[in-house]
Protein backbone atom coordinates (compact mmCIF):
# COMPACT_ATOMS: atom_id res chain seq x y z
CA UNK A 1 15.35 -36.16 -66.18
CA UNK A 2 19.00 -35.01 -65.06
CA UNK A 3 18.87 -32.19 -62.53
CA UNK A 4 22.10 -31.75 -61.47
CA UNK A 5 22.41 -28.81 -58.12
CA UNK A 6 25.34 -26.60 -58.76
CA UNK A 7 27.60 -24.77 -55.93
CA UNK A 8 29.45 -21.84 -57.62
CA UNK A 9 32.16 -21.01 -55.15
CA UNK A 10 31.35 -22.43 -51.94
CA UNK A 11 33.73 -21.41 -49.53
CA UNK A 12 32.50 -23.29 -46.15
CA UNK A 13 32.66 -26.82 -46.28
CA UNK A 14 30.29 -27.42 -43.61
CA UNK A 15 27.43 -25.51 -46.25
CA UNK A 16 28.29 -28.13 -48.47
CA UNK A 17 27.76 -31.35 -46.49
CA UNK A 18 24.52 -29.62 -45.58
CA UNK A 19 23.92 -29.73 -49.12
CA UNK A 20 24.61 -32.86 -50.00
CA UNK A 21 22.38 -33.97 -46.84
CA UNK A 22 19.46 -32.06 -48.17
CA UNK A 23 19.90 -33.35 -51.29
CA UNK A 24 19.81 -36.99 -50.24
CA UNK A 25 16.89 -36.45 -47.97
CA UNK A 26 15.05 -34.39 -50.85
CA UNK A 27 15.84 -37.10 -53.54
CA UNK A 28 18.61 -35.58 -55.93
CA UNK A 29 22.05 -37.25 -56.10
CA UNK A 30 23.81 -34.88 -58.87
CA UNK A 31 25.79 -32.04 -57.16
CA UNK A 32 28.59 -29.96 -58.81
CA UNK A 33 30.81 -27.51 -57.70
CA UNK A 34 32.70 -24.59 -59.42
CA UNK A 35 36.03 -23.43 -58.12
CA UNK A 36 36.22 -24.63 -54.80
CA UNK A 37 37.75 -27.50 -53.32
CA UNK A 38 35.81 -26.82 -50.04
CA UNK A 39 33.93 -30.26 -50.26
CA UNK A 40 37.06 -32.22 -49.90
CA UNK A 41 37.26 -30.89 -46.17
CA UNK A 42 36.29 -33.48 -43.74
CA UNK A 43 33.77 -31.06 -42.61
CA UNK A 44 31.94 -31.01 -45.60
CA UNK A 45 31.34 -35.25 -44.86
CA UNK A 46 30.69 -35.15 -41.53
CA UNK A 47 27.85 -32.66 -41.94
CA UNK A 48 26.61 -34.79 -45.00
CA UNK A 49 25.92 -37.78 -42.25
CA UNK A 50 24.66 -40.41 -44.76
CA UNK A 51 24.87 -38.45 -47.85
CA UNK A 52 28.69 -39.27 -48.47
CA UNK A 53 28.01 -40.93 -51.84
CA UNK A 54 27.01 -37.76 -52.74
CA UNK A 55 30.38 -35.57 -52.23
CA UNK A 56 32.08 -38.87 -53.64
CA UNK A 57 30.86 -38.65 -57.25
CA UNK A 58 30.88 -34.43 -57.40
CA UNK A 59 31.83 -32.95 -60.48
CA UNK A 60 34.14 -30.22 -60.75
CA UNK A 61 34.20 -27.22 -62.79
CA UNK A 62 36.83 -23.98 -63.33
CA UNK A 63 33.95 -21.92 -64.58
CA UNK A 64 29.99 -21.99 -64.06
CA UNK A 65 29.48 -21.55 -67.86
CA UNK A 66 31.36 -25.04 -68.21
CA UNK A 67 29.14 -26.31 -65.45
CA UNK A 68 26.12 -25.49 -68.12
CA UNK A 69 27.44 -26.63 -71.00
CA UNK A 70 25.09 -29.72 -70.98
CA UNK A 71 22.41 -28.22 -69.10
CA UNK A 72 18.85 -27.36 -71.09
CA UNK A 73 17.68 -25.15 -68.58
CA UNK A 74 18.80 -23.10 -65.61
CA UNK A 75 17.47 -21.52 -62.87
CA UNK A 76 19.88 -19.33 -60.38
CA UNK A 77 18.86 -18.22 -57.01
CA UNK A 78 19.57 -14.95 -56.07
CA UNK A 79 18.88 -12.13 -53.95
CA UNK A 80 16.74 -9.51 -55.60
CA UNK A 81 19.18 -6.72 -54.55
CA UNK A 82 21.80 -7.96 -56.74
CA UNK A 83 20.07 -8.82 -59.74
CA UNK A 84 19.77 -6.98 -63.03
CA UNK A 85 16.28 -9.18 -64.20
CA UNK A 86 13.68 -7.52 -62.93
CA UNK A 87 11.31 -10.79 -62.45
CA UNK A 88 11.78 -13.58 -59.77
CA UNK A 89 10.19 -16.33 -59.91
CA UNK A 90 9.02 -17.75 -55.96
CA UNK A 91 10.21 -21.67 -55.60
CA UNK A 92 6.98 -22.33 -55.77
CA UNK A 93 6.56 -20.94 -59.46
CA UNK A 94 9.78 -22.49 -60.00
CA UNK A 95 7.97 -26.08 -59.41
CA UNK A 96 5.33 -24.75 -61.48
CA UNK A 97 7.61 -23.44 -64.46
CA UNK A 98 9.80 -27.27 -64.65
CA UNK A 99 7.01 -29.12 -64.20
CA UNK A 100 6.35 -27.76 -68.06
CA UNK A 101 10.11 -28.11 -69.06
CA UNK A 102 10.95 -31.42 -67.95
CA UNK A 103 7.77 -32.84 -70.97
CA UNK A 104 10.68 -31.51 -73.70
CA UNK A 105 14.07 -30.59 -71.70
CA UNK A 106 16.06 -33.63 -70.16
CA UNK A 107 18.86 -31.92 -67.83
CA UNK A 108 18.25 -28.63 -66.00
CA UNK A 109 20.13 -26.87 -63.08
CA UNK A 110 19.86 -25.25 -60.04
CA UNK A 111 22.56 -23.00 -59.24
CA UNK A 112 23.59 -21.39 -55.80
CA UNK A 113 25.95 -18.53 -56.12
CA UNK A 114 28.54 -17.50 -53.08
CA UNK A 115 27.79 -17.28 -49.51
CA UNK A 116 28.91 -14.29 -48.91
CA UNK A 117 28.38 -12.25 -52.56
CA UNK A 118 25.98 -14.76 -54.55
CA UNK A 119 27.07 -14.63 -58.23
CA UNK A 120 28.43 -12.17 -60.15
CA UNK A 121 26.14 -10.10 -63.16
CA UNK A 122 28.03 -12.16 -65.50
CA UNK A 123 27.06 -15.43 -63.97
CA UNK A 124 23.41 -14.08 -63.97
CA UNK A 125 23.83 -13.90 -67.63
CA UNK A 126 23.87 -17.53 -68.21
CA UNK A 127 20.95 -18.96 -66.73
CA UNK A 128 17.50 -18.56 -67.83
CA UNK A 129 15.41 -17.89 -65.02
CA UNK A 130 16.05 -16.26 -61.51
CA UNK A 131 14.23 -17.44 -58.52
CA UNK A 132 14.11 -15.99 -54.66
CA UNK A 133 13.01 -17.14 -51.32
CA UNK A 134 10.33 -14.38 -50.27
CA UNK A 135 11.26 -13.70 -46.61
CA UNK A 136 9.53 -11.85 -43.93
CA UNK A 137 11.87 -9.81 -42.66
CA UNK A 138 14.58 -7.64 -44.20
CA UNK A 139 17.83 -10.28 -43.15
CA UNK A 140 20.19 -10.34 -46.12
CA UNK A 141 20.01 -14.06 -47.01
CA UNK A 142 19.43 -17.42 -45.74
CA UNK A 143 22.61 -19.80 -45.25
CA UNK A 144 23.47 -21.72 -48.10
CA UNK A 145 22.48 -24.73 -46.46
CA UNK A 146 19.06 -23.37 -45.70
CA UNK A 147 18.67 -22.23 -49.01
CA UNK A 148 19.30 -25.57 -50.71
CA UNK A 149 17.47 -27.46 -48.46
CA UNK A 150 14.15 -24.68 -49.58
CA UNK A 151 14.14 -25.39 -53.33
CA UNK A 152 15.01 -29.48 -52.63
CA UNK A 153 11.86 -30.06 -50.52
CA UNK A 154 10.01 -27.83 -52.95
CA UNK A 155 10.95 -29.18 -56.26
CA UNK A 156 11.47 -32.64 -54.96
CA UNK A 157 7.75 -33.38 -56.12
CA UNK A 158 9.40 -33.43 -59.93
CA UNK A 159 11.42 -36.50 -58.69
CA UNK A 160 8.46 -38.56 -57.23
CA UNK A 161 6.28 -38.00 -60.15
CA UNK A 162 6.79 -38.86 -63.89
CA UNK A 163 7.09 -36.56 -66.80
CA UNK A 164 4.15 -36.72 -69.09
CA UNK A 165 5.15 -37.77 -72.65
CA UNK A 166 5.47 -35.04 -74.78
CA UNK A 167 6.26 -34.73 -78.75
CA UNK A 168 10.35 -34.27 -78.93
CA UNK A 169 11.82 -30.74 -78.89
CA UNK A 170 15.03 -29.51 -80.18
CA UNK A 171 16.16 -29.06 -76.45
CA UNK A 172 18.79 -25.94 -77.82
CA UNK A 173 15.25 -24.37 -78.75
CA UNK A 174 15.10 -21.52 -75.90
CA UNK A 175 19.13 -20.80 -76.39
CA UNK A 176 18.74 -20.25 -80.21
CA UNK A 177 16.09 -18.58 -79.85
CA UNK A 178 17.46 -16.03 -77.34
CA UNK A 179 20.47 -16.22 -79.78
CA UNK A 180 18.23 -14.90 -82.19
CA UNK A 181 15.96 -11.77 -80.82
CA UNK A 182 19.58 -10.14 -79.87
CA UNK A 183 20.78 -10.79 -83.69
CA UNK A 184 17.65 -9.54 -84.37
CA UNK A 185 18.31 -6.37 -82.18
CA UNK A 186 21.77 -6.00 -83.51
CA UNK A 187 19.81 -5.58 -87.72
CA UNK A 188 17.30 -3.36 -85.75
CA UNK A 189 20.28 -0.98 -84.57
CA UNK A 190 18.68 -1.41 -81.32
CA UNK A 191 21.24 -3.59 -79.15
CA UNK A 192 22.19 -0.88 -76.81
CA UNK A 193 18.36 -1.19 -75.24
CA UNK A 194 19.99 -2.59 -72.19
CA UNK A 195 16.22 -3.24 -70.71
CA UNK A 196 14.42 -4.50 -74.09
CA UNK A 197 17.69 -7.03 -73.87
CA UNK A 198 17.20 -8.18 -70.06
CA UNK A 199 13.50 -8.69 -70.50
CA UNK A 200 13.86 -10.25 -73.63
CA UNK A 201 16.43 -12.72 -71.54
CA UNK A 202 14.22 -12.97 -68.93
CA UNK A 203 10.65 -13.89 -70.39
CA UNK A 204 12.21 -16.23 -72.81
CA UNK A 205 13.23 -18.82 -69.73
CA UNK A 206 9.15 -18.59 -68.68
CA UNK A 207 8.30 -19.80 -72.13
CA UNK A 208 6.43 -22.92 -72.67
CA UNK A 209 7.34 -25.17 -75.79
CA UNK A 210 4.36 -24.16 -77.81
CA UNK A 211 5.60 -20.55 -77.05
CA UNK A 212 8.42 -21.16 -78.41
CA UNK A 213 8.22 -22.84 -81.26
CA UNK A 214 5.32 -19.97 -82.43
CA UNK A 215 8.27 -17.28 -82.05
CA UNK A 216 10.38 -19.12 -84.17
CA UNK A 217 7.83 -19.61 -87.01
CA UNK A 218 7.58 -15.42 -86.40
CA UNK A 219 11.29 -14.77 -85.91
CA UNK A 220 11.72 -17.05 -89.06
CA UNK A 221 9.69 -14.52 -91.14
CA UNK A 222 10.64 -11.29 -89.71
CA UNK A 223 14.30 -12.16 -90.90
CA UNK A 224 12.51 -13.32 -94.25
CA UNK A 225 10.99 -9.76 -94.81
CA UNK A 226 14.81 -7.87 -93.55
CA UNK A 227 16.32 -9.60 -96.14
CA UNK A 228 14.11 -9.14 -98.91
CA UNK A 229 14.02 -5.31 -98.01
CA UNK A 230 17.23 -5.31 -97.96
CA UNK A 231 17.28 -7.02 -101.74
CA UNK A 232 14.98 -4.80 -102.93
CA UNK A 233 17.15 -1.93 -101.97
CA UNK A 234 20.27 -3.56 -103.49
């Protein structure tokens, strides 16, 4: 399984060496970053302290949407504040939730948004879950750093242990199927239902294959029966 981390705008490069370090020490070796050439700093490497391989093969991206492009699944931490899902998933359900994936997805992503403004609503829109770090006190966030360093030691368990086998998926399934409730929506006259839309978005990442393919199979006949109404009115 590829899980690459993603940095969307990191602006300190000291964040990012602390990255890369948690990353090594946690067992993941993929890291991206989206506009910003912070990591290039020699900051970034001397905070990394044995994880310079690391910054040496990052990929680069203009655009977090181009940083998905190959990704199956994404998760995006975020502060609850911000968000426009209304579900958050703890990194401990995280671990839970790609423990399931990984049988039938082979590359999924963990994205960190900005340290000072996390990412944007739009950015939200991509990814198809949104996790938070419960904390005890009411302290805007934890340094980017920190936060990486959180969902490394808790999801480094998926990098110890092998995936079960699992009968192949069409790893597109959960996009074209979120592709199709808002066409369905749009025949429904019913696409300016801002919520049904979000929770749609949202509960469709917490799907499990079997899920999945069982809401195809019912989208699949639902747009059967529009059509032949539609016929018979014709």
């Amino acid at each position: 399984m590829h899980f690459p981390l993603i940095l969307v705008s990191p602006a300190r490069p000291e964040n990012i060496g602390a990255a890369a370090r948690a990353m090594k020490t946690m067992g993941f070796s993929e890291l991206r970053i989206v506009a910003s050439d912070a990591w290039q700093d020699p900051a970034a490497r001397r905070v990394a302290h044995g994880a310079g391989e690391i910054l040496d093969n990052v990929k680069t991206y203009a655009t977090l949407s181009e940083a998905l492009k190959d990704v199956d699944f994404s998760v995006a931490t975020t502060a609850r504040s911000r968000a426009k899902f209304r579900y958050y998933a703890t990194p401990a359900q995280v671990e839970n939730i790609l423990q399931e994936k990984r049988q039938w997805l082979s590359r999924i992503a963990l994205v960190f948004g900005r340290e000072d403004s996390g990412l944007t609503n739009e950015e939200l829109e991509l990814v198809d879950l949104l996790t938070g770090i419960p904390m005890a006190n009411a302290y805007p966030s934890l340094n980017l750093g920190q936060a990486v360093m959180v969902y490394c030691y808790q999801l480094s368990a998926l990098n110890q242990i092998a995936a079960e086998t699992a009968e192949v998926a069409n790893e597109h399934q959960l996009q074209a199927l979120r592709q199709r409730f808002h066409q369905l929506l749009v025949k429904l006259d019913v696409s300016d239902d801002v919520k049904m839309a979000d929770w749609i978005d949202q509960r469709i990442g917490l799907l499990e294959k079997r899920d999945s393919a069982m809401l195809h199979r019912l989208l699949h006949d639902v747009e059967k029966k529009l059509i032949d109404n539609c016929s018979d009115k014709s």
